[in-house]
N, C-alpha and C. Protein backbone atom coordinates (compact mmCIF):
# COMPACT_ATOMS: atom_id res chain seq x y z
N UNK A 1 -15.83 17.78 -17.62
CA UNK A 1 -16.46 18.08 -18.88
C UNK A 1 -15.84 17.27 -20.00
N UNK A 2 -14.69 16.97 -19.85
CA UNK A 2 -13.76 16.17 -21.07
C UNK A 2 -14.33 15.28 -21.09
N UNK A 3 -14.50 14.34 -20.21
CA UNK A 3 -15.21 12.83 -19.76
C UNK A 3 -16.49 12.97 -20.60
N UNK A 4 -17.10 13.54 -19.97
CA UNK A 4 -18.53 13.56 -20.61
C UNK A 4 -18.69 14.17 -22.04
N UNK A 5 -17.77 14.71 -22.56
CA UNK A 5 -17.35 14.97 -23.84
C UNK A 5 -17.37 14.01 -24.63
N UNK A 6 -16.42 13.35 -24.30
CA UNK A 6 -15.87 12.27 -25.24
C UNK A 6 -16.53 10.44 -24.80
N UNK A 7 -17.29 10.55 -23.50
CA UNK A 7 -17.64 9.10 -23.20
C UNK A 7 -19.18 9.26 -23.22
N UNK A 8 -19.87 10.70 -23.01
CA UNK A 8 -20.91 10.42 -23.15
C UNK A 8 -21.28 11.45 -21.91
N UNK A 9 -22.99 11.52 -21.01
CA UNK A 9 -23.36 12.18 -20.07
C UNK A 9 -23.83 11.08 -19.05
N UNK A 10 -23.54 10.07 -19.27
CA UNK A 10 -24.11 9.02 -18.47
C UNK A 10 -22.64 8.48 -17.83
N UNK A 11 -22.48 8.56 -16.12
CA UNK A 11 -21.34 8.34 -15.61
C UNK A 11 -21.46 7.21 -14.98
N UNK A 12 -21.63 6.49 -15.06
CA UNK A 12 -21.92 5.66 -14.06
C UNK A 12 -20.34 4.76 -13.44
N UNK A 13 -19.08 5.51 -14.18
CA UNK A 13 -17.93 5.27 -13.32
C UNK A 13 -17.12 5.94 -12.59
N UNK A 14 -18.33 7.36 -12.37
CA UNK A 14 -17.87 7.65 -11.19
C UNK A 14 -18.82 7.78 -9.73
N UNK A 15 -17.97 7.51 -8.59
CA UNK A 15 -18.75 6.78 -7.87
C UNK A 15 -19.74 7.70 -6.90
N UNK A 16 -19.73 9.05 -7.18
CA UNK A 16 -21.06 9.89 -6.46
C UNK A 16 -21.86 10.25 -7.68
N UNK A 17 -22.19 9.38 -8.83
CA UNK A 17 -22.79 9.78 -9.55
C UNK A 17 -24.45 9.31 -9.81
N UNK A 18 -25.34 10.08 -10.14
CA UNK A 18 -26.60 9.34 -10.68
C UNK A 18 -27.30 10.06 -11.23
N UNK A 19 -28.35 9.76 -11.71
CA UNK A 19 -29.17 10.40 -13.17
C UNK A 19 -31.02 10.86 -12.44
N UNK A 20 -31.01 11.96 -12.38
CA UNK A 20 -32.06 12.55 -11.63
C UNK A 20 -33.17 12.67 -12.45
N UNK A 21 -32.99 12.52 -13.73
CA UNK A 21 -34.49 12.44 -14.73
C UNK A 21 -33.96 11.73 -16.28
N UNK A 22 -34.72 11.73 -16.69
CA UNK A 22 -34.37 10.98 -17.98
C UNK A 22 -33.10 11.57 -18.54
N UNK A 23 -33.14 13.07 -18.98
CA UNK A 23 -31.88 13.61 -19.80
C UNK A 23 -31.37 14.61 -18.35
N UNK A 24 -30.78 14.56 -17.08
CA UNK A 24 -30.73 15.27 -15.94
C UNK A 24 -30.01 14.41 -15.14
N UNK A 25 -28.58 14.59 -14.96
CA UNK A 25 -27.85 14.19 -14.06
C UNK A 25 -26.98 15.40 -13.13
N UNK A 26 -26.20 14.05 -11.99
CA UNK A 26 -25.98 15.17 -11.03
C UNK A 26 -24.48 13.83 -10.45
N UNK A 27 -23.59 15.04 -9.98
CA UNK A 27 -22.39 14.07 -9.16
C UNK A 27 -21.82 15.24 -8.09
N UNK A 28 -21.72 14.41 -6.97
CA UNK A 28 -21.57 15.23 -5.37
C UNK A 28 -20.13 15.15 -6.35
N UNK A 29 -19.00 16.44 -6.36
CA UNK A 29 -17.53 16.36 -6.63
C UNK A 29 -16.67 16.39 -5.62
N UNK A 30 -16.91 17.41 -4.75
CA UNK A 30 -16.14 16.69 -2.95
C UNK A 30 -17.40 16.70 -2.06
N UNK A 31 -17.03 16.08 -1.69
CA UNK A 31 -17.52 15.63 -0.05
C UNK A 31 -17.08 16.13 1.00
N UNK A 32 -18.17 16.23 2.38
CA UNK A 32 -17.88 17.29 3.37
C UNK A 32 -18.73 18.52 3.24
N UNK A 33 -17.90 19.51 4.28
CA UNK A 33 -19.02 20.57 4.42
C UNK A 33 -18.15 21.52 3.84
N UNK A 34 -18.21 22.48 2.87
CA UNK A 34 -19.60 22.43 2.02
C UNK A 34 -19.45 21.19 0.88
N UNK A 35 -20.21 20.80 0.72
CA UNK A 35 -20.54 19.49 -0.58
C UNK A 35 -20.43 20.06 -1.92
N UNK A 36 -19.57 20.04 -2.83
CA UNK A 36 -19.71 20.52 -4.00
C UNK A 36 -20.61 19.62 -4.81
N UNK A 37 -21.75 20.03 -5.80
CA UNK A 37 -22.30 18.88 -7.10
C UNK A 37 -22.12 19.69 -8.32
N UNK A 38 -22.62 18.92 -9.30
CA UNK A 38 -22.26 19.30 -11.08
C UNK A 38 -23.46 18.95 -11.17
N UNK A 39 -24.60 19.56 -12.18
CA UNK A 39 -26.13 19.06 -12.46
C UNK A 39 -25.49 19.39 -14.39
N UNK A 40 -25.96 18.35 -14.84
CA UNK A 40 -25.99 18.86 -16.06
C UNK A 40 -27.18 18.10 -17.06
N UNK A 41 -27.40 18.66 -17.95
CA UNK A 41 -28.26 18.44 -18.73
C UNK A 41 -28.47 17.81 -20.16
N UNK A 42 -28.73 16.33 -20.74
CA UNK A 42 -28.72 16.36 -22.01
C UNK A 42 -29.73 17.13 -23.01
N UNK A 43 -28.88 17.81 -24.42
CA UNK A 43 -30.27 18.67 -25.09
C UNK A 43 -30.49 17.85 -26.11
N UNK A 44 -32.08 16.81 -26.15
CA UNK A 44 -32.54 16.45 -26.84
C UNK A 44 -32.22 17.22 -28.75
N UNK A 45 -32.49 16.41 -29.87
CA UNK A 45 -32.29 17.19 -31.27
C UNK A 45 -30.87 17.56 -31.28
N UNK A 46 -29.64 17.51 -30.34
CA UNK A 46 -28.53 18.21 -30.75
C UNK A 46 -27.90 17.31 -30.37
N UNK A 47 -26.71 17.35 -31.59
CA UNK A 47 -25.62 16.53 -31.56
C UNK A 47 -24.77 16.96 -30.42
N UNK A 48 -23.95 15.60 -29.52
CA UNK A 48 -23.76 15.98 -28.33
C UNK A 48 -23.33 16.81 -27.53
N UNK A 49 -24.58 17.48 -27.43
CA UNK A 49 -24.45 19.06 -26.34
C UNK A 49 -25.06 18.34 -25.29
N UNK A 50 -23.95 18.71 -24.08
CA UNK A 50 -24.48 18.73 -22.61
C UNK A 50 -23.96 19.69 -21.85
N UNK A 51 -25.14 20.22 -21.58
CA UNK A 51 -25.17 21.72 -20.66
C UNK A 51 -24.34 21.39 -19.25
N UNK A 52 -23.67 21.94 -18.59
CA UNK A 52 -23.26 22.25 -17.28
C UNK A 52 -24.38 22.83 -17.03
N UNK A 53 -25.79 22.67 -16.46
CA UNK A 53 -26.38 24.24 -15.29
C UNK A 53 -25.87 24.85 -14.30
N UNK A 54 -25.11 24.13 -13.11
CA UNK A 54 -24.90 24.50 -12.41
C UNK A 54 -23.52 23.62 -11.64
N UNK A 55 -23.01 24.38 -10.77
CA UNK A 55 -21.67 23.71 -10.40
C UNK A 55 -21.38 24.43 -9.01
N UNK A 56 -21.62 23.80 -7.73
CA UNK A 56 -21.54 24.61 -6.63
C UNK A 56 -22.21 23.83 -5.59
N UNK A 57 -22.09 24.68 -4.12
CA UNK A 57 -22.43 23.92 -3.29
C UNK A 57 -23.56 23.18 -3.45
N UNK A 58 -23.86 22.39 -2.95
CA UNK A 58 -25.29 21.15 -2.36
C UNK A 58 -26.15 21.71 -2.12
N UNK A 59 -25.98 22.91 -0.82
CA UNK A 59 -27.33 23.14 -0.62
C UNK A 59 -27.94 24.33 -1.61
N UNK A 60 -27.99 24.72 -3.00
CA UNK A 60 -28.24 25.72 -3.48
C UNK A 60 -28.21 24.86 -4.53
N UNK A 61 -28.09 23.36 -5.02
CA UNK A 61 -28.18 22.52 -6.27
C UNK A 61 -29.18 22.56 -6.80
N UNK A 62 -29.94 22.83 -7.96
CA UNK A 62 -31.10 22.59 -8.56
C UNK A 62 -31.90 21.27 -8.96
N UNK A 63 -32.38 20.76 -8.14
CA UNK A 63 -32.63 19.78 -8.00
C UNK A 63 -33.89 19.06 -8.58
């Protein structure tokens, strides 16, 4: 969350990361079984707020 705090919501230096819709990204955080991901959200009109939605296994990610 610090990262994306202070550099922005767009990661592209870290390396399970990618951007699932225009303001909607997502990064696998470990790997293996179970797969942890982070989905979070930019909110259009607001100075930089980015939502965490969700934070937990893979197969239950909102996708």
């Amino acid at each position: 969350m610090l990262e994306i705090q202070e550099a922005g919501p767009v990661r592209g230096n870290w390396p399970n990361y990618s951007k699932l819709a225009p303001n909607r990204h997502h990064c696998h955080l470990k790997k293996g079984r179970p797969t942890y991901v982070a989905v979070w959200e930019e909110k259009e009109g607001s100075i930089n707020i980015v939502e965490v939605i969700y934070a937990g296994t893979h197969e239950k990610a909102p996708y």
